[in-house]
Protein backbone atom coordinates (compact mmCIF):
# COMPACT_ATOMS: atom_id res chain seq x y z
CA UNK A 1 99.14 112.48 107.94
CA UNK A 2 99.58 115.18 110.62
CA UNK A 3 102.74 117.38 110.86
CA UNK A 4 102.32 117.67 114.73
CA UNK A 5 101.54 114.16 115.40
CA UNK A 6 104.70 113.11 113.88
CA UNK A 7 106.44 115.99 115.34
CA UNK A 8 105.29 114.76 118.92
CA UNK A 9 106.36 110.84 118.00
CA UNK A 10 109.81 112.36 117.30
CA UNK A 11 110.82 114.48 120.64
CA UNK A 12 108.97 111.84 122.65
CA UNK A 13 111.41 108.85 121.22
CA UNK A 14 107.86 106.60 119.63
CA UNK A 15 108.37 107.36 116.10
CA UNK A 16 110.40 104.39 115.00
CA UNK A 17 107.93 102.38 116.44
CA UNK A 18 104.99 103.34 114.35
CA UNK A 19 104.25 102.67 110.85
CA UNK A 20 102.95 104.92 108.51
CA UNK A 21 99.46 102.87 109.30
CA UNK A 22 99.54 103.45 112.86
CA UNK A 23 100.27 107.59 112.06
CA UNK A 24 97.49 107.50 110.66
CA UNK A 25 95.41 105.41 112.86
CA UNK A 26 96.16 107.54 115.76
CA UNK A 27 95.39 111.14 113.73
CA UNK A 28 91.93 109.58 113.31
CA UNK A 29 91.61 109.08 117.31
CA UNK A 30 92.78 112.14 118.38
CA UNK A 31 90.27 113.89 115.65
CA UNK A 32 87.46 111.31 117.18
CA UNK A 33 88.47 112.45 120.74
CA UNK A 34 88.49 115.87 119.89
CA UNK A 35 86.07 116.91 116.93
CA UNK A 36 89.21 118.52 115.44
CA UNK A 37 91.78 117.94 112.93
CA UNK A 38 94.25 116.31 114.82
CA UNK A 39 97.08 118.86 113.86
CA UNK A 40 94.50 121.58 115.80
CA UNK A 41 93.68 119.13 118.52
CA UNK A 42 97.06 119.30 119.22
CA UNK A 43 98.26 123.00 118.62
CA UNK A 44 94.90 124.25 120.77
CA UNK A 45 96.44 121.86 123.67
CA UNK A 46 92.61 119.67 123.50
CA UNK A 47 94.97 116.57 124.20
CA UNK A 48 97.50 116.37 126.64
CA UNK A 49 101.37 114.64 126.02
CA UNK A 50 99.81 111.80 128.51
CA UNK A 51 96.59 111.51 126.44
CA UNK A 52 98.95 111.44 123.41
CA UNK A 53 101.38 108.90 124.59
CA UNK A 54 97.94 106.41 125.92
CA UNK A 55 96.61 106.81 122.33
CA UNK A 56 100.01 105.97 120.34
CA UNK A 57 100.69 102.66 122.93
CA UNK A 58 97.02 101.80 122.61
CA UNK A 59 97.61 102.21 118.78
CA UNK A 60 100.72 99.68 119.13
CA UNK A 61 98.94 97.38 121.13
CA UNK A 62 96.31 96.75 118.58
CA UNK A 63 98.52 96.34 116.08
CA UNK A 64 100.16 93.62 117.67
CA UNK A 65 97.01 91.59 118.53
CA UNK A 66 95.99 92.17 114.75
CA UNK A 67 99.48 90.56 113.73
CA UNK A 68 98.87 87.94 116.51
CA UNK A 69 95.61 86.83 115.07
CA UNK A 70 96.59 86.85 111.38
CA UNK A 71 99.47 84.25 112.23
CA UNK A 72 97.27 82.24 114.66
CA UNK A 73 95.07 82.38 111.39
CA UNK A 74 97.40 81.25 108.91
CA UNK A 75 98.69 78.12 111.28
CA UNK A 76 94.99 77.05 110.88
CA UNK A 77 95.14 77.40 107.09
């Protein structure tokens, strides 16, 4: 997982909010966006602390609609 990325979570108040899943999730769409280790991405300035705070809320949001589907899934079963 990247130093930076949890670096940024920290000063901008979203790391409690993530799981060690999610960290991960959003190093791989930052390297996706970018081409670049995430870490670089980051230290190069190739994503910006907006584009960084859409990719960790989009992160969260599937997250939740995973969780939501799982226990919609196991009320069927």
């Amino acid at each position: 997982m990247s130093r930076l990325v949890r670096e940024w979570l920290f000063a901008l108040g979203l790391y409690h909010l993530t799981t060690h899943e999610d960290r991960e999730e959003i190093d791989r769409e930052i390297e996706a966006r970018t081409g670049v280790y995430c870490d670089d991405a980051l230290r190069m300035g190739l994503i910006s602390r907006e584009e960084f705070e859409e990719i960790v809320w989009a992160v969260l949001r599937r997250r939740r609609r995973r969780k939501k589907r799982l226990a919609e899934l196991a009320e069927v079963v």
